[in-house]
C-alpha atoms as a PDB file:
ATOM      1  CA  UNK A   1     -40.187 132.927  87.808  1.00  0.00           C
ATOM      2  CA  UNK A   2     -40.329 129.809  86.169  1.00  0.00           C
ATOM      3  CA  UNK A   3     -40.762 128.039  90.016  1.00  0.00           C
ATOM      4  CA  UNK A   4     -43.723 130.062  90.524  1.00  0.00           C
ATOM      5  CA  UNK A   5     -45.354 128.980  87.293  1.00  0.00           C
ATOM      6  CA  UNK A   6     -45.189 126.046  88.108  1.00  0.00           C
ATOM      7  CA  UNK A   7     -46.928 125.980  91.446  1.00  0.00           C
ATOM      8  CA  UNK A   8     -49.331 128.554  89.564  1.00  0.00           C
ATOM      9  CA  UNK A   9     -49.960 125.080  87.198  1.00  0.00           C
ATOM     10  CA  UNK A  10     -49.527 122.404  90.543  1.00  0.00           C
ATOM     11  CA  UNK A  11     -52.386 124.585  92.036  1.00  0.00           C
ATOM     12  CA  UNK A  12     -54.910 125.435  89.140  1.00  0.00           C
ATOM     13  CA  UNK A  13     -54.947 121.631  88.586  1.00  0.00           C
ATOM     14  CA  UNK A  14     -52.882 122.030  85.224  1.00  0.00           C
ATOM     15  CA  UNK A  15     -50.205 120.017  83.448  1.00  0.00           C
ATOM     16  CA  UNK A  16     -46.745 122.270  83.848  1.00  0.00           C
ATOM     17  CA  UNK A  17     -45.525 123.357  80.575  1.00  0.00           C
ATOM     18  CA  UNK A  18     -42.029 122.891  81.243  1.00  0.00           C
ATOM     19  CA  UNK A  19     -40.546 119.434  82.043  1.00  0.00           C
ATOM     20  CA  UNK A  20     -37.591 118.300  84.314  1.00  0.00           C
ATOM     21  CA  UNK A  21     -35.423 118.185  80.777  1.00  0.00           C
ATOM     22  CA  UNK A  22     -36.405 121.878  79.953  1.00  0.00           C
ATOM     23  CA  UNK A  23     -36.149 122.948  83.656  1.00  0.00           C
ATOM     24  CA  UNK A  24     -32.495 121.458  83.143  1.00  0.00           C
ATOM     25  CA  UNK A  25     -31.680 123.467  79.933  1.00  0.00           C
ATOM     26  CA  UNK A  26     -32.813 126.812  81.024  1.00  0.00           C
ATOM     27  CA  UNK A  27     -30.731 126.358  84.055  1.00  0.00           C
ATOM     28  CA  UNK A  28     -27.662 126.185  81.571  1.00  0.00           C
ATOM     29  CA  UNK A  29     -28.891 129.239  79.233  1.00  0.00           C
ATOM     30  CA  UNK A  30     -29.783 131.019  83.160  1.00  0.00           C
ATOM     31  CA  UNK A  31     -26.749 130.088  84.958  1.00  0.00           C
ATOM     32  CA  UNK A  32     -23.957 128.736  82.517  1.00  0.00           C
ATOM     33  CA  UNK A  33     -23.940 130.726  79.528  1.00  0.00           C
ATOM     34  CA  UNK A  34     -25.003 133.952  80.679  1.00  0.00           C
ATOM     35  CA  UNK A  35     -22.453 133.966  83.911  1.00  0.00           C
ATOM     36  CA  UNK A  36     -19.662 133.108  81.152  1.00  0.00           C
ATOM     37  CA  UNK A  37     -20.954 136.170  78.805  1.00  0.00           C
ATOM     38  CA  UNK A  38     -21.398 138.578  81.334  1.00  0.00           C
ATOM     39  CA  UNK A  39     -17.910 137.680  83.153  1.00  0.00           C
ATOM     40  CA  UNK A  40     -16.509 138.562  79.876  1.00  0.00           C
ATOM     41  CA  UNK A  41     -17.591 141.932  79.918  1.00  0.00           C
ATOM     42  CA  UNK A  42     -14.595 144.412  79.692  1.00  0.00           C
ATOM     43  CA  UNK A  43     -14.460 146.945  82.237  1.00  0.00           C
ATOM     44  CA  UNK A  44     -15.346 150.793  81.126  1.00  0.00           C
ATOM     45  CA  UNK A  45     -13.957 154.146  82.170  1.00  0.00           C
ATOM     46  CA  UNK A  46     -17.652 155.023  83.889  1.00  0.00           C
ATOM     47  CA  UNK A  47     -17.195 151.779  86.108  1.00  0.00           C
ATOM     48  CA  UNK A  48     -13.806 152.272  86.989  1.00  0.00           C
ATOM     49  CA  UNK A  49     -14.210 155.661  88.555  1.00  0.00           C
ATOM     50  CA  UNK A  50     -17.512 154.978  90.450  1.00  0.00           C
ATOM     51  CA  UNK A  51     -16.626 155.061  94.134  1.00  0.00           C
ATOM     52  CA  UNK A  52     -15.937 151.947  96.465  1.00  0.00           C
ATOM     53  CA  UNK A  53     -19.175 150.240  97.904  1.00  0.00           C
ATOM     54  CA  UNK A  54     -19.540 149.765 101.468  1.00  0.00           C
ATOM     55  CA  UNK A  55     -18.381 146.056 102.274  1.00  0.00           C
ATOM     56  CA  UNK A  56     -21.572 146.071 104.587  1.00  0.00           C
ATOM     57  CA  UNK A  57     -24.128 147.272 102.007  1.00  0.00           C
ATOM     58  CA  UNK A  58     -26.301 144.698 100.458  1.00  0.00           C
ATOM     59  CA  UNK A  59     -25.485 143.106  96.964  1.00  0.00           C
ATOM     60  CA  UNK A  60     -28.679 143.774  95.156  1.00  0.00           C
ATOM     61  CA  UNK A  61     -28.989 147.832  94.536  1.00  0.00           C
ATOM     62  CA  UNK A  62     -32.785 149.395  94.946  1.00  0.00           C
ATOM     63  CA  UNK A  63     -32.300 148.981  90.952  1.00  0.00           C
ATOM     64  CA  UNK A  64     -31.378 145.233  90.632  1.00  0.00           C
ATOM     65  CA  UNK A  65     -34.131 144.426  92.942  1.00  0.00           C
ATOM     66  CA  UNK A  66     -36.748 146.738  90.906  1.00  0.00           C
ATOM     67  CA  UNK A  67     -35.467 145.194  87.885  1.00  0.00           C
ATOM     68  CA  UNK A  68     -35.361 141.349  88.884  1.00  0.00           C
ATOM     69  CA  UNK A  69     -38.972 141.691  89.976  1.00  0.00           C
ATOM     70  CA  UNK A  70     -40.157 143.811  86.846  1.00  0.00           C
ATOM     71  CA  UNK A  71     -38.982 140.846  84.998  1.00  0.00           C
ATOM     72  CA  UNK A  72     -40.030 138.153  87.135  1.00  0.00           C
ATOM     73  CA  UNK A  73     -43.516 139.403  87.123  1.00  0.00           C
ATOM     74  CA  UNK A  74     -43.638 140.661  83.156  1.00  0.00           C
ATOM     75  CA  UNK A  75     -42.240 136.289  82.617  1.00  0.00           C
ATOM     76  CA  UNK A  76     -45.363 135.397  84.927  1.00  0.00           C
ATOM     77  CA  UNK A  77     -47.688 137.515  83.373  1.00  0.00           C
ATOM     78  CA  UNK A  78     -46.963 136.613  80.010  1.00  0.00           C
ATOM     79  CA  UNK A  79     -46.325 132.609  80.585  1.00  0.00           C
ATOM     80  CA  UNK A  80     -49.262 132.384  82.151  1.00  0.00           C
ATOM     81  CA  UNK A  81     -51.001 134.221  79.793  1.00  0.00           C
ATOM     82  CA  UNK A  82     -49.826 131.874  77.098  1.00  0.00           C
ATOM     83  CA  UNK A  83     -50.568 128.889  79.548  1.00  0.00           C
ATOM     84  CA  UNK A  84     -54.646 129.756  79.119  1.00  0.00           C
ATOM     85  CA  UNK A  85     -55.250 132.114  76.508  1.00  0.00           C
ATOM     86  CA  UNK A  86     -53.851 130.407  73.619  1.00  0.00           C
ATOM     87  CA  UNK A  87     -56.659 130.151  70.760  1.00  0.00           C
ATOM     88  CA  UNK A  88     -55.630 132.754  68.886  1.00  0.00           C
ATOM     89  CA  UNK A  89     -52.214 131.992  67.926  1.00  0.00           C
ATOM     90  CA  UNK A  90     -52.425 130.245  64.997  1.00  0.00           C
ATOM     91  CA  UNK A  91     -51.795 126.932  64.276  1.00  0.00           C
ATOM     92  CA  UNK A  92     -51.700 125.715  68.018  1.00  0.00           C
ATOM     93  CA  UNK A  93     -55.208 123.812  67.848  1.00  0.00           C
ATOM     94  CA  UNK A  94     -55.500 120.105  69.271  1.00  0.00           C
ATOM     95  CA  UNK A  95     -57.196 117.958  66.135  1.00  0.00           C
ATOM     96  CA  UNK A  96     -56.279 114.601  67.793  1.00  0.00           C
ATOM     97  CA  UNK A  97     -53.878 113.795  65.201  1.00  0.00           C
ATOM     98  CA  UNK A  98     -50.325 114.802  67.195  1.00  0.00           C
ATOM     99  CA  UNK A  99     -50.221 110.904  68.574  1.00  0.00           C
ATOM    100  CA  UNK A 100     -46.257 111.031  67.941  1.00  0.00           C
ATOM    101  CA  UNK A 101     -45.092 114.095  69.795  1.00  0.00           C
ATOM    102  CA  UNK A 102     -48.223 114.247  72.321  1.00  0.00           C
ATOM    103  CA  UNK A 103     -51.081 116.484  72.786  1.00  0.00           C
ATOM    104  CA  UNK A 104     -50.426 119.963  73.080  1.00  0.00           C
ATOM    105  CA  UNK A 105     -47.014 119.645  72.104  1.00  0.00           C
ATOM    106  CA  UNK A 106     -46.725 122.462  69.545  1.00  0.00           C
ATOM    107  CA  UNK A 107     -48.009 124.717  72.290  1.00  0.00           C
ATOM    108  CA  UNK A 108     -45.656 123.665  75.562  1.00  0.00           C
ATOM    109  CA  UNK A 109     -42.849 123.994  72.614  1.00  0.00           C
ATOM    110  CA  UNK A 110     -44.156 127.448  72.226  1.00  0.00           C
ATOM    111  CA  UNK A 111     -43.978 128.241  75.844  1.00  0.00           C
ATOM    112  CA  UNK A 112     -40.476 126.715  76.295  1.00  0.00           C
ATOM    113  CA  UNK A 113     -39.156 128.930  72.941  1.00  0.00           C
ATOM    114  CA  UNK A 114     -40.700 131.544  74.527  1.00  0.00           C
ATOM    115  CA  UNK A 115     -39.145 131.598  77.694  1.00  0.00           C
ATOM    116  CA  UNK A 116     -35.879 131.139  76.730  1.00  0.00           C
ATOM    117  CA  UNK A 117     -36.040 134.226  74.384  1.00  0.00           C
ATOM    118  CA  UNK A 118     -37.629 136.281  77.891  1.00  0.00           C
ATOM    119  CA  UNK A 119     -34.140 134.763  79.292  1.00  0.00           C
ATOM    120  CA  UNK A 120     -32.041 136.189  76.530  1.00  0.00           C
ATOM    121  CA  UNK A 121     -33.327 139.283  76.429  1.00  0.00           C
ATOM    122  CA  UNK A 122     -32.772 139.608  80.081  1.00  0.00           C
ATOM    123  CA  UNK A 123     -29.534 138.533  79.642  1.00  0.00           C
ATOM    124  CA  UNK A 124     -28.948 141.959  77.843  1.00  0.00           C
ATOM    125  CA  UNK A 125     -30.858 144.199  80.108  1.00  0.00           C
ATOM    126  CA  UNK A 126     -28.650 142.757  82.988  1.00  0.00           C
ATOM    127  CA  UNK A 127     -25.313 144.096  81.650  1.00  0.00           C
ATOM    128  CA  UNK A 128     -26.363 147.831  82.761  1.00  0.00           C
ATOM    129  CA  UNK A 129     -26.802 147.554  86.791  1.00  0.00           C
ATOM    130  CA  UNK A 130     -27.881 151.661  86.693  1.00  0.00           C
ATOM    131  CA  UNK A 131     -30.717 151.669  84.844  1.00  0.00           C
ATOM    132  CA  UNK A 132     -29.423 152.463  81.128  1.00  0.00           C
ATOM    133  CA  UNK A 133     -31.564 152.407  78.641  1.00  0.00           C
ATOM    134  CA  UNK A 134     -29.144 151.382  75.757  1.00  0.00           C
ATOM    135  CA  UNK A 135     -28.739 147.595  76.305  1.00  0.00           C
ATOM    136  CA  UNK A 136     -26.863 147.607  73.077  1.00  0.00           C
ATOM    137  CA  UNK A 137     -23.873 149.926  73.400  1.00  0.00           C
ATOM    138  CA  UNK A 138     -20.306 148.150  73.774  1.00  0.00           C
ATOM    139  CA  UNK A 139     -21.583 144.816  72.397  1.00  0.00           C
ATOM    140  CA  UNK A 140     -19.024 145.189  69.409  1.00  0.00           C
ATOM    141  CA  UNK A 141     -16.279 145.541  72.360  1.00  0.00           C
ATOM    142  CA  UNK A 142     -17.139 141.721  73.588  1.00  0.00           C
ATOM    143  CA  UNK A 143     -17.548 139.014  70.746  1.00  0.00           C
ATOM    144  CA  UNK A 144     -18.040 136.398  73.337  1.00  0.00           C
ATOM    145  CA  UNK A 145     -20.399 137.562  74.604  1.00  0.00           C
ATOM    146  CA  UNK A 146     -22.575 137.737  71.182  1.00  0.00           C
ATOM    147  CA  UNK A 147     -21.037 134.414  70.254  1.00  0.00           C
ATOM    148  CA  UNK A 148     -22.678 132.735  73.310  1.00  0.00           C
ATOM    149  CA  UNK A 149     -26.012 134.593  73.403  1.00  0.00           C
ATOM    150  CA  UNK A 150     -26.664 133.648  69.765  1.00  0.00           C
ATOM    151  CA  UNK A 151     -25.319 130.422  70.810  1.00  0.00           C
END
């Protein structure tokens, strides 16, 4: 999702929010950490009796596809909602007076803190591959996996 923001932003003529540095740290929160915490995952009874999949049958379930797009499109939606529409979130005005960190820089941080919590939080709705609605239950059964989300 993050790609297509930012040809949404190379096309509408607009600065991208994220840089090459925060494009580099939310591939280690997307790929490192969250690969590590859901490899950790201990195995339950329901999983262990489901029946063998079809070596020929296609990786991504009806589900995982429904759900990777939900997502994709809610982060879009939202991102580039933030991009444009951002006067009335308080304190995020330009008064000319950020010279240190750079104009707008309270409001790409903003978008950047943002998207990282849209990545944690689909971090936890990508433990359940069936469509579960508690994204909570056996988290006390893995404490690595809370010690490197809150990480």
């Amino acid at each position: 999702s993050i790609l297509i923001i930012n040809v949404i932003c190379a096309v509408a003529d607009k600065k991208s929010p994220l840089t090459v540095l925060h494009l580099l740290w939310l591939n280690l929160i997307m790929d490192s950490a969250a690969s590590i915490a859901l490899a950790s995952e201990p195995p339950t009874d329901q999983l262990l009796e489901r029946p063998p999949v079809n070596r020929n049958d296609s990786i991504v379930t009806g589900r995982m596809l429904v759900n990777i797009v939900g997502m994709a499109c809610y982060e879009i939606s939202l991102m580039c909602g933030l991009l444009w529409s951002y006067e009335w979130i308080p304190d995020l005005e330009f008064h000319g007076l950020e010279v240190a960190t750079g104009k707008k820089s309270k409001h790409y941080t903003m978008l950047f803190n943002t998207f990282v919590l849209l990545q944690v939080a689909n971090e936890y709705n990508s433990r359940f591959l069936r469509g579960e609605w508690q994204i909570w239950r056996g988290l006390s059964k893995n404490p690595l996996y809370i010690v490197i989300s809150l990480g």
